[in-house]
C-alpha atoms as a PDB file:
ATOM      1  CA  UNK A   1     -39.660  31.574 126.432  1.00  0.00           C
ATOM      2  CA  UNK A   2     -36.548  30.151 126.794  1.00  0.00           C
ATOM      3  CA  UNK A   3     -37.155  27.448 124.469  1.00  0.00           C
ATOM      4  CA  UNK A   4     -39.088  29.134 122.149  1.00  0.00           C
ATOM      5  CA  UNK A   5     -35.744  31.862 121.354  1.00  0.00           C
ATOM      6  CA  UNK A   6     -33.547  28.205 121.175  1.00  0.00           C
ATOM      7  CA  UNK A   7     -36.450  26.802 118.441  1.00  0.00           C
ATOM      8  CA  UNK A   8     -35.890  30.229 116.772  1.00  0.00           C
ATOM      9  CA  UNK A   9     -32.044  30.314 116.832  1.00  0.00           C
ATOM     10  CA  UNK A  10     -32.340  26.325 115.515  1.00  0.00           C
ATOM     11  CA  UNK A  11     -34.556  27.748 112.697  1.00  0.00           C
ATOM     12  CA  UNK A  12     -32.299  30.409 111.535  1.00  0.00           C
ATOM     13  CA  UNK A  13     -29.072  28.435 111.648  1.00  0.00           C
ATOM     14  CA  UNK A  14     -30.591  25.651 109.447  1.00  0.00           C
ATOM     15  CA  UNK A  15     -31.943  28.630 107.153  1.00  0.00           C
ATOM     16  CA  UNK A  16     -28.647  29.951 106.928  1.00  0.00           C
ATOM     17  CA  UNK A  17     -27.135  26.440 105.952  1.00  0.00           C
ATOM     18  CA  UNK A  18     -29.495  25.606 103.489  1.00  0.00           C
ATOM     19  CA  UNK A  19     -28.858  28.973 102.047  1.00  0.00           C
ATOM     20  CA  UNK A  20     -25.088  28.488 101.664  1.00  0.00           C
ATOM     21  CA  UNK A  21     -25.796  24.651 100.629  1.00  0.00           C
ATOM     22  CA  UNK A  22     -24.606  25.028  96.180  1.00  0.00           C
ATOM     23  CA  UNK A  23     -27.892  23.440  94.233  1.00  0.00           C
ATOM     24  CA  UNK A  24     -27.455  20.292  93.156  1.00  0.00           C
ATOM     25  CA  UNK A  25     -28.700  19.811  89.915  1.00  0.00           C
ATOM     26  CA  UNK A  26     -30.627  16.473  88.040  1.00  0.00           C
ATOM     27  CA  UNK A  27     -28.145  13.716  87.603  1.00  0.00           C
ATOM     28  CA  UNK A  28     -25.946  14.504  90.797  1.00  0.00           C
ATOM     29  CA  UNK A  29     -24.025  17.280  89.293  1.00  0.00           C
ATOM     30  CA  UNK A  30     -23.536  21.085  90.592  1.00  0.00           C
ATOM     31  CA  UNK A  31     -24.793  24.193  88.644  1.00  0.00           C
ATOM     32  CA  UNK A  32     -22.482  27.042  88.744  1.00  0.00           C
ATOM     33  CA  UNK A  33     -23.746  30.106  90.725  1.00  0.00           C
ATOM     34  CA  UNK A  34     -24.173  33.500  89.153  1.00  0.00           C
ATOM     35  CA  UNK A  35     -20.744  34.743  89.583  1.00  0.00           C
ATOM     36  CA  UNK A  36     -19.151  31.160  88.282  1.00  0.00           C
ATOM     37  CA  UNK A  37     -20.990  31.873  84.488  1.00  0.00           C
ATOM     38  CA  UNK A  38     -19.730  34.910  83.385  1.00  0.00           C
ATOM     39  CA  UNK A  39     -15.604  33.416  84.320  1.00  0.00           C
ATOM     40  CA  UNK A  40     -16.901  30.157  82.372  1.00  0.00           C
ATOM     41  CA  UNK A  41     -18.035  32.245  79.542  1.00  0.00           C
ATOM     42  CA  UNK A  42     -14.977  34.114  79.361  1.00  0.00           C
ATOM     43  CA  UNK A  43     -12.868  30.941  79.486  1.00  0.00           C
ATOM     44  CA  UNK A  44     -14.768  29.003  76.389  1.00  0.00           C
ATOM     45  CA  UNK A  45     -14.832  32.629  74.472  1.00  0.00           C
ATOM     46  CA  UNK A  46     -10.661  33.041  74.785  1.00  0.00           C
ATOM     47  CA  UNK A  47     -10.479  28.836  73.915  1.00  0.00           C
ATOM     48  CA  UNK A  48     -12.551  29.635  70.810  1.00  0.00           C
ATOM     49  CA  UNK A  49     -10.724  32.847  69.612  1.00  0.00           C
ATOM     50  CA  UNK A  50      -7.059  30.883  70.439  1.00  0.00           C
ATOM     51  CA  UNK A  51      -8.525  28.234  68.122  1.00  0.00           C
ATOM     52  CA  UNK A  52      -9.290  30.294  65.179  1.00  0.00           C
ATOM     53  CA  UNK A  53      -5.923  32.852  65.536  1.00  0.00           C
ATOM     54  CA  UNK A  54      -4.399  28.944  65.494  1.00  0.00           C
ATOM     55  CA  UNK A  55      -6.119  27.751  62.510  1.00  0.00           C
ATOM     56  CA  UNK A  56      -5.685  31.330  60.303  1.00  0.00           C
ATOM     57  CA  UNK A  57      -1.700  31.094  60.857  1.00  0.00           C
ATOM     58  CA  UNK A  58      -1.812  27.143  60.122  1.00  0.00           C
ATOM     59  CA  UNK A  59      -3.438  27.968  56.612  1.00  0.00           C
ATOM     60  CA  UNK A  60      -1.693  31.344  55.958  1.00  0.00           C
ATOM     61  CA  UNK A  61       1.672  28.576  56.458  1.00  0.00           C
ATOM     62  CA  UNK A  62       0.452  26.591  53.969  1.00  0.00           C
ATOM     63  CA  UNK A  63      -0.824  29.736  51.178  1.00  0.00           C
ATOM     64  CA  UNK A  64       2.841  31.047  51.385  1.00  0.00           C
ATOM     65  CA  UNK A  65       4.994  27.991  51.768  1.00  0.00           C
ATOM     66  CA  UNK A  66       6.053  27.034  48.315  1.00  0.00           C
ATOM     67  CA  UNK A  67       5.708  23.455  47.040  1.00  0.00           C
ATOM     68  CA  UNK A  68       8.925  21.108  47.897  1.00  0.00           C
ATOM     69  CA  UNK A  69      11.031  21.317  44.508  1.00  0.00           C
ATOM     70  CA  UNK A  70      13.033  18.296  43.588  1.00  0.00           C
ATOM     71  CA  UNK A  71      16.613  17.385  44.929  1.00  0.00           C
ATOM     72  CA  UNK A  72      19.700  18.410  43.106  1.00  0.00           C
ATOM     73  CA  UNK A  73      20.694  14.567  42.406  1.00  0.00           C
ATOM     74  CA  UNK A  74      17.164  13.796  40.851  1.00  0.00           C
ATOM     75  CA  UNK A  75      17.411  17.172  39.092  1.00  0.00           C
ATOM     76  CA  UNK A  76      20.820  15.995  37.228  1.00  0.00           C
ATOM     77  CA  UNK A  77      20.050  12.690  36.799  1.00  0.00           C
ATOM     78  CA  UNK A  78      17.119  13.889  35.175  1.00  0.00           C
ATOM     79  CA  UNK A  79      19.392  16.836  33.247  1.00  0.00           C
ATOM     80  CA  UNK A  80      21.937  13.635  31.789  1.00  0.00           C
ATOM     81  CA  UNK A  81      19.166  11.620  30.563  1.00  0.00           C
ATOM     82  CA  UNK A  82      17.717  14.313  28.137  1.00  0.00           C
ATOM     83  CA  UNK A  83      21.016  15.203  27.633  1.00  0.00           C
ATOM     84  CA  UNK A  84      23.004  12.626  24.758  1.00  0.00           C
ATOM     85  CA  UNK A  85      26.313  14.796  25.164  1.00  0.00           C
ATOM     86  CA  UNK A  86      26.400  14.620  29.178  1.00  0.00           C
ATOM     87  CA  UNK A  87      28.572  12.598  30.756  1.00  0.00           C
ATOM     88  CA  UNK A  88      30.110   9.273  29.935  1.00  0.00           C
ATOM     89  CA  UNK A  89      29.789   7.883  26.454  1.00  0.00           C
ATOM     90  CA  UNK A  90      27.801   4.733  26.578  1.00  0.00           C
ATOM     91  CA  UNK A  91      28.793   1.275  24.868  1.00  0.00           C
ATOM     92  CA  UNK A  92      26.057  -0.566  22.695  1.00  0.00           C
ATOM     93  CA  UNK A  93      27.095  -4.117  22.116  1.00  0.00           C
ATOM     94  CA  UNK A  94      25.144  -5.699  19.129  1.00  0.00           C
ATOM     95  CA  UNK A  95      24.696  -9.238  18.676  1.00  0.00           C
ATOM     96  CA  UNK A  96      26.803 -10.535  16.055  1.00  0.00           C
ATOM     97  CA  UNK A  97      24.097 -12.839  14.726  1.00  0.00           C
ATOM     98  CA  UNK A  98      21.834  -9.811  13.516  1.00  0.00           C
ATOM     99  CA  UNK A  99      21.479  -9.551   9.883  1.00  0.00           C
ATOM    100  CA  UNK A 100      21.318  -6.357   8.188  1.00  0.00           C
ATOM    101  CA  UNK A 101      18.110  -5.141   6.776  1.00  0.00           C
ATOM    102  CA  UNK A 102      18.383  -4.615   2.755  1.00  0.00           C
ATOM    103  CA  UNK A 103      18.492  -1.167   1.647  1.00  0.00           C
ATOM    104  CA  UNK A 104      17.503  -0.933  -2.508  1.00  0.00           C
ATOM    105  CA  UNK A 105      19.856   1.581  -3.885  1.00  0.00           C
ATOM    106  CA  UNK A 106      18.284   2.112  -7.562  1.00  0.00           C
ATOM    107  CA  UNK A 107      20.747   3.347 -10.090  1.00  0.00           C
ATOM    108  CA  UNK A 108      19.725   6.138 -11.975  1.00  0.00           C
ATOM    109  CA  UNK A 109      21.438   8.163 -14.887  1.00  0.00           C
ATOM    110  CA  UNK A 110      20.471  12.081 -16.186  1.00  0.00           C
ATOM    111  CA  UNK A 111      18.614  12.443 -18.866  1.00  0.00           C
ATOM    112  CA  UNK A 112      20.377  14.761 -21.676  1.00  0.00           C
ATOM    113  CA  UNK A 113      18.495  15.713 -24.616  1.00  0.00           C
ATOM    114  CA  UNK A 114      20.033  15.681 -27.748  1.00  0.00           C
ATOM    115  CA  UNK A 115      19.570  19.681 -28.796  1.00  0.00           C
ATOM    116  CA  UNK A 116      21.582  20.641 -25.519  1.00  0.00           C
ATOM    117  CA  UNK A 117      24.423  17.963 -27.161  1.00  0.00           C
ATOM    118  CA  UNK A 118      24.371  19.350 -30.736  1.00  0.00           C
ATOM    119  CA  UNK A 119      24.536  23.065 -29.074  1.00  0.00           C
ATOM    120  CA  UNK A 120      27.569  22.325 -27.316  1.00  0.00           C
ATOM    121  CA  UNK A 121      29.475  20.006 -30.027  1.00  0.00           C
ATOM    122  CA  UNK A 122      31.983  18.295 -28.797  1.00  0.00           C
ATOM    123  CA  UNK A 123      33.690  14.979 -29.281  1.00  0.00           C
ATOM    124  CA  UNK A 124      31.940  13.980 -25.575  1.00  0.00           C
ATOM    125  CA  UNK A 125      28.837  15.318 -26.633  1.00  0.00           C
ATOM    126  CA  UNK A 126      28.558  13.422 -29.283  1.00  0.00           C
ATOM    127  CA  UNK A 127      29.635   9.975 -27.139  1.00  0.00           C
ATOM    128  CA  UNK A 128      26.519  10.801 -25.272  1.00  0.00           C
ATOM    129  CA  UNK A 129      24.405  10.979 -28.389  1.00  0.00           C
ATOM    130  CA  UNK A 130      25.103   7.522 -29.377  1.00  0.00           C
ATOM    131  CA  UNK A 131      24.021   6.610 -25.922  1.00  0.00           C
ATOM    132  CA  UNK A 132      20.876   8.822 -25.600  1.00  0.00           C
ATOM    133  CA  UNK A 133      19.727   7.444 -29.528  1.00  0.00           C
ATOM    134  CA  UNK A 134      20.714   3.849 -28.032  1.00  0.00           C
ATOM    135  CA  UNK A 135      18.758   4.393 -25.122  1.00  0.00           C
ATOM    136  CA  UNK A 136      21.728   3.515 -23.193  1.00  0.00           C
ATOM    137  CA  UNK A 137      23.253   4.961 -19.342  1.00  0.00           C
ATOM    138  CA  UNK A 138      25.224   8.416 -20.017  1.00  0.00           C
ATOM    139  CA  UNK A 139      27.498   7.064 -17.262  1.00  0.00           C
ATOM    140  CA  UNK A 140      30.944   8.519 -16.946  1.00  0.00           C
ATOM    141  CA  UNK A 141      32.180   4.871 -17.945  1.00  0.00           C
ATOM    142  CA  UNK A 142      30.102   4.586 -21.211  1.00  0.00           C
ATOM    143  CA  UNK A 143      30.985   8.398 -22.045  1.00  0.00           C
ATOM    144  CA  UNK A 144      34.713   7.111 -21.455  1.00  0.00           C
ATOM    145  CA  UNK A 145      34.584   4.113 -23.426  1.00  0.00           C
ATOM    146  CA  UNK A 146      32.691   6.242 -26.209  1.00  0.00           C
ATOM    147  CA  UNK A 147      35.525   9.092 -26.899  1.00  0.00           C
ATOM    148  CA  UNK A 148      38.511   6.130 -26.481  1.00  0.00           C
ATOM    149  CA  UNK A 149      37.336   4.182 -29.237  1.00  0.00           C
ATOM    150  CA  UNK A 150      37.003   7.297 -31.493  1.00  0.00           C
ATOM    151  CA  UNK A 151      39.803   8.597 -30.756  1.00  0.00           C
ATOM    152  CA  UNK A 152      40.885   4.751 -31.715  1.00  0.00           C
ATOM    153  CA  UNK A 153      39.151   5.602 -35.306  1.00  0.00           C
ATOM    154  CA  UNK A 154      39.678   9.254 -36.455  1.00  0.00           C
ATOM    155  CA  UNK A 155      42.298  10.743 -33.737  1.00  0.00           C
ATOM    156  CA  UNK A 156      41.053  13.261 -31.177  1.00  0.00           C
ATOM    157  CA  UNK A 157      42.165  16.498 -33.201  1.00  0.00           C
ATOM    158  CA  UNK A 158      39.869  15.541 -36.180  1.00  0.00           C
ATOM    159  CA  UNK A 159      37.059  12.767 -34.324  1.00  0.00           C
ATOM    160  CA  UNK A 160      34.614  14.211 -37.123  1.00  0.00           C
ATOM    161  CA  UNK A 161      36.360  13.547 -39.869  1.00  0.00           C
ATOM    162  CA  UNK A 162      33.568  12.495 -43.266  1.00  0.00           C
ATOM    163  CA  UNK A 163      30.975  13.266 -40.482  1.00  0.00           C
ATOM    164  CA  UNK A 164      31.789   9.558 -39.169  1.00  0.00           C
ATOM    165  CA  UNK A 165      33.418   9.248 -36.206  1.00  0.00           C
ATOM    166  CA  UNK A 166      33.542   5.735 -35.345  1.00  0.00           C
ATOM    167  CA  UNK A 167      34.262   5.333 -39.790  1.00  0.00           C
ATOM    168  CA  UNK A 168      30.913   3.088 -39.604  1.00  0.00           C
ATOM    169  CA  UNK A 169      30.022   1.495 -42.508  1.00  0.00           C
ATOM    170  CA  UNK A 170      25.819   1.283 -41.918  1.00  0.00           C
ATOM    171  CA  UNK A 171      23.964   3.582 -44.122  1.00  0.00           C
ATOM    172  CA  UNK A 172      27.226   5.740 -44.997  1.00  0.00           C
ATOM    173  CA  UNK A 173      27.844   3.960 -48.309  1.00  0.00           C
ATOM    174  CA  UNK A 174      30.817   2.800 -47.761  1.00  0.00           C
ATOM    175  CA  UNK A 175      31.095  -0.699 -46.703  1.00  0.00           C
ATOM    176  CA  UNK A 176      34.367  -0.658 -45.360  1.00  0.00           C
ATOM    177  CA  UNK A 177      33.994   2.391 -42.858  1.00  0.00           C
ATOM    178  CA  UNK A 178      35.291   4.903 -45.038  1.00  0.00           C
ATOM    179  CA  UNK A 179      31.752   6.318 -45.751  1.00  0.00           C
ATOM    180  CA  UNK A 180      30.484   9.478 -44.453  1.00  0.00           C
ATOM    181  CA  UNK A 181      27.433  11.029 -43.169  1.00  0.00           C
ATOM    182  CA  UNK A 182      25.647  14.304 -43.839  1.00  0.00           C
ATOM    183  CA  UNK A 183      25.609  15.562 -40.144  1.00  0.00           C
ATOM    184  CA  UNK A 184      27.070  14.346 -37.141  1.00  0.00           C
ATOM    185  CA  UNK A 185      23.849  13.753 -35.550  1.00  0.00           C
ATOM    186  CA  UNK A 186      22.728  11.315 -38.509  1.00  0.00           C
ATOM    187  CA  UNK A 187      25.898   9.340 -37.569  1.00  0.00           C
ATOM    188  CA  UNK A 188      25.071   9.096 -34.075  1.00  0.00           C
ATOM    189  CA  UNK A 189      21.885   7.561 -34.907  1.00  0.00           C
ATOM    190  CA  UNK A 190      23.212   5.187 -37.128  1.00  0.00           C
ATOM    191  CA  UNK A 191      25.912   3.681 -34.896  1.00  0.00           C
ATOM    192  CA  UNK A 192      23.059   3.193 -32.199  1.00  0.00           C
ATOM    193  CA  UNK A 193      21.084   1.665 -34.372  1.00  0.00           C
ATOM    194  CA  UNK A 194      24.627  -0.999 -36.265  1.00  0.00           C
ATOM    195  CA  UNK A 195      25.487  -2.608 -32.870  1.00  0.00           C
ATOM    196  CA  UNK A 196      21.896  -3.064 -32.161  1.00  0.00           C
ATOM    197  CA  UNK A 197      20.882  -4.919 -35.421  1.00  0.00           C
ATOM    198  CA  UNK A 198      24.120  -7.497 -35.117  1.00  0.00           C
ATOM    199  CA  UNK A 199      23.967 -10.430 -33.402  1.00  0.00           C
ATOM    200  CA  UNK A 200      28.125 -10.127 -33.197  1.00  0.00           C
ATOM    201  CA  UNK A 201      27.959  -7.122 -31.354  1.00  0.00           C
ATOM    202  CA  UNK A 202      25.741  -8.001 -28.582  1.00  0.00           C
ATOM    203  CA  UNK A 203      28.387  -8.005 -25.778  1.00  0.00           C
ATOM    204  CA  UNK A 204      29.540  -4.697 -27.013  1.00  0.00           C
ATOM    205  CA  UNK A 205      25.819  -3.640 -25.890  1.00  0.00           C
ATOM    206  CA  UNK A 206      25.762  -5.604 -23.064  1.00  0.00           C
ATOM    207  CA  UNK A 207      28.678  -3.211 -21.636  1.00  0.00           C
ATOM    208  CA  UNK A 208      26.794  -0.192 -22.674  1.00  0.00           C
ATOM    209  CA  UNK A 209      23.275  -1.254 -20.866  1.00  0.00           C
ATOM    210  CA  UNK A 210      25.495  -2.018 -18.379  1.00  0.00           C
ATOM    211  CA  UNK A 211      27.407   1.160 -18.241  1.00  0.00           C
ATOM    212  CA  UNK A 212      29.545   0.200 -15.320  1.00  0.00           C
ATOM    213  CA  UNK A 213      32.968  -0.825 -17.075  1.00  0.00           C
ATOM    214  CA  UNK A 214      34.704   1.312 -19.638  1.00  0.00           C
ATOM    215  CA  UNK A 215      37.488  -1.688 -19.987  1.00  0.00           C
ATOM    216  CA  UNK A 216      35.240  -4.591 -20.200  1.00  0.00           C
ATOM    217  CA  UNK A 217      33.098  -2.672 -23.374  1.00  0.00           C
ATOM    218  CA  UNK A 218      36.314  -2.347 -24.778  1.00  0.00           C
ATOM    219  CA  UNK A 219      37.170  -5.794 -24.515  1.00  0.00           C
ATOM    220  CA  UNK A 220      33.724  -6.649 -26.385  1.00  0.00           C
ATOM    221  CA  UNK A 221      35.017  -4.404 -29.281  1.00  0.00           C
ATOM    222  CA  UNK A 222      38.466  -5.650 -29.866  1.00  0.00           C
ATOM    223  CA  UNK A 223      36.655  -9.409 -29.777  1.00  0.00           C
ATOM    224  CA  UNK A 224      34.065  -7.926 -32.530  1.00  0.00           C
ATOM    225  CA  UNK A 225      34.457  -7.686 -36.117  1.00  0.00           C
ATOM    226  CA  UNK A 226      34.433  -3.827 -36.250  1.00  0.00           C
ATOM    227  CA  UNK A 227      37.869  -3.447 -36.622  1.00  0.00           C
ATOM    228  CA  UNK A 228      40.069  -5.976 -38.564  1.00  0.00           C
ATOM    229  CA  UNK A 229      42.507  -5.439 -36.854  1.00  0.00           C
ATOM    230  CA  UNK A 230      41.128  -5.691 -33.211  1.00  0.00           C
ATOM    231  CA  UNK A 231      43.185  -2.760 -32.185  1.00  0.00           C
ATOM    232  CA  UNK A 232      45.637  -4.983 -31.203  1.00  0.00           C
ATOM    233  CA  UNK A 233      43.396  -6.956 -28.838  1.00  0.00           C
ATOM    234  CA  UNK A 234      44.040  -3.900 -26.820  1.00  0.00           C
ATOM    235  CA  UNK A 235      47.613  -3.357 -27.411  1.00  0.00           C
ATOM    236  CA  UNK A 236      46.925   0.126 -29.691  1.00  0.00           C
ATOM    237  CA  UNK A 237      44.109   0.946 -27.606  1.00  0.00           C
ATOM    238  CA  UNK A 238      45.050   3.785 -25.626  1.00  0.00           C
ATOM    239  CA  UNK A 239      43.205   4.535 -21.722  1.00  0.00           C
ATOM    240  CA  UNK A 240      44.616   8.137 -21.234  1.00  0.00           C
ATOM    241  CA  UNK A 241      42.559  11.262 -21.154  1.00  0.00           C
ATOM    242  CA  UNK A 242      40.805  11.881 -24.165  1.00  0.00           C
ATOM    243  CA  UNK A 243      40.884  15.811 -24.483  1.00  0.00           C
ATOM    244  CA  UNK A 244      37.500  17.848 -25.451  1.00  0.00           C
ATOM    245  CA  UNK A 245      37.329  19.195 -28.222  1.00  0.00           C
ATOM    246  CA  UNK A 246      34.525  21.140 -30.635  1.00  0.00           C
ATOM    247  CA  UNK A 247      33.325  19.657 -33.762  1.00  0.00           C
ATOM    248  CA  UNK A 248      32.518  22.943 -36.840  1.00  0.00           C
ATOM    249  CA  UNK A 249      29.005  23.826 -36.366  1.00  0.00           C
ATOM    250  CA  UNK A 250      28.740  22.931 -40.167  1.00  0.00           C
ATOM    251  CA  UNK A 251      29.711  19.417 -39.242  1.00  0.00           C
ATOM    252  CA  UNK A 252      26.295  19.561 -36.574  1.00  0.00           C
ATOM    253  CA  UNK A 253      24.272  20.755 -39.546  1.00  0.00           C
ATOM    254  CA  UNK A 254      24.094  24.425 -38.030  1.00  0.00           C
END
């Protein structure tokens, strides 16, 4: 008896051991008991909620945060390169061995008809008559040029006079200049058309195609056999204003 009750107090301490003994699970480690779960579960669900609360703020940082603008110093550096009248004037040094590129500059002279010329009658008028019949520049130098030499022939206060201005002797019957005309516009035409047929006044024309050079046309006409007397080789020619004055409108043929 007495060693049976020691077998049975052997049997129940072992039972008792084995019952407090953790389970060891495959591969050598230990599985948590029933009270160790729920505090693990607990655990991982507060990591995982921590996480996510983490990640919302980290992008709600980045949604509001506005984009990095750039620096005052790149901002007027930028400002002064757009900008031709900030800052310092800059000094371009050229090369002196760079050439130029041509630039055509075409002369070019107004067309005036002769109706608008004959309307408004005057002694300049009439200068630019010759030249639009001669198909030559109405340049201010050939209009000058025009109204000196008749003022050289007739006098300004009577440039008209016999209808002749310039006392031309083509198709006015009268050989020495003292023919006349029967309008003022016929005379125009026909002094176009004298110093274009002669071979002597050539440089007289020359001038007028030119049209650049009151005092060099004027040279050709004292050299020419127009006048006999040369005006003096320029000695009676006269370079002061010519005043403006109107022809009759009889004289016009109106």
């Amino acid at each position: 008896m007495h060693q049976s009750a020691q077998h049975q107090g052997e049997r129940r301490a072992a039972i008792r051991a084995t019952a407090r003994r953790p389970f060891r699970a495959r591969g050598g480690g230990h599985r948590a008991d029933r009270t160790e779960r729920p505090r693990l579960a607990r655990r991982r669900g507060a990591a995982a909620a921590a996480a996510l609360v983490a990640v919302g703020g980290l992008l709600a940082t980045l949604s509001l945060a506005p984009l990095p603008g750039p620096s005052i110093a790149l901002a007027d550096a930028y400002a002064t390169s757009l900008s031709p009248f900030h800052g310092d004037v800059q000094d371009v040094t050229v090369p002196a061995d760079i050439t130029p590129a041509g630039v055509s500059r075409e002369g070019y002279a107004s067309a005036t008809g002769p109706d608008t010329l004959v309307a408004s009658g005057t002694n300049y008028d009439w200068a630019k008559l010759v030249l639009v019949f001669g198909d030559w520049p109405v340049t201010d130098e050939n209009v000058r040029f025009m109204v000196e030499w008749m003022r050289e022939e007739n006098g300004p206060d009577n440039w008209w006079n016999r209808n002749n201005p310039l006392n031309n002797g083509y198709g006015s019957g009268g050989g020495s200049g003292l023919g006349s005309y029967d309008t003022l516009v016929t005379a125009a035409e026909y002094a176009a058309s004298n110093l274009q047929k002669r071979s002597f006044y050539v440089d007289i024309v020359a001038g007028l195609e030119a049209g650049t050079s009151a005092d060099a046309t004027a040279r050709a006409v004292w050299a020419s056999p127009w006048a006999e007397s040369h005006y003096g080789y320029g000695s009676w020619w006269s370079t002061s204003p010519v005043p403006v004055v109107a022809a009759p409108a009889s004289a016009w043929g109106r």
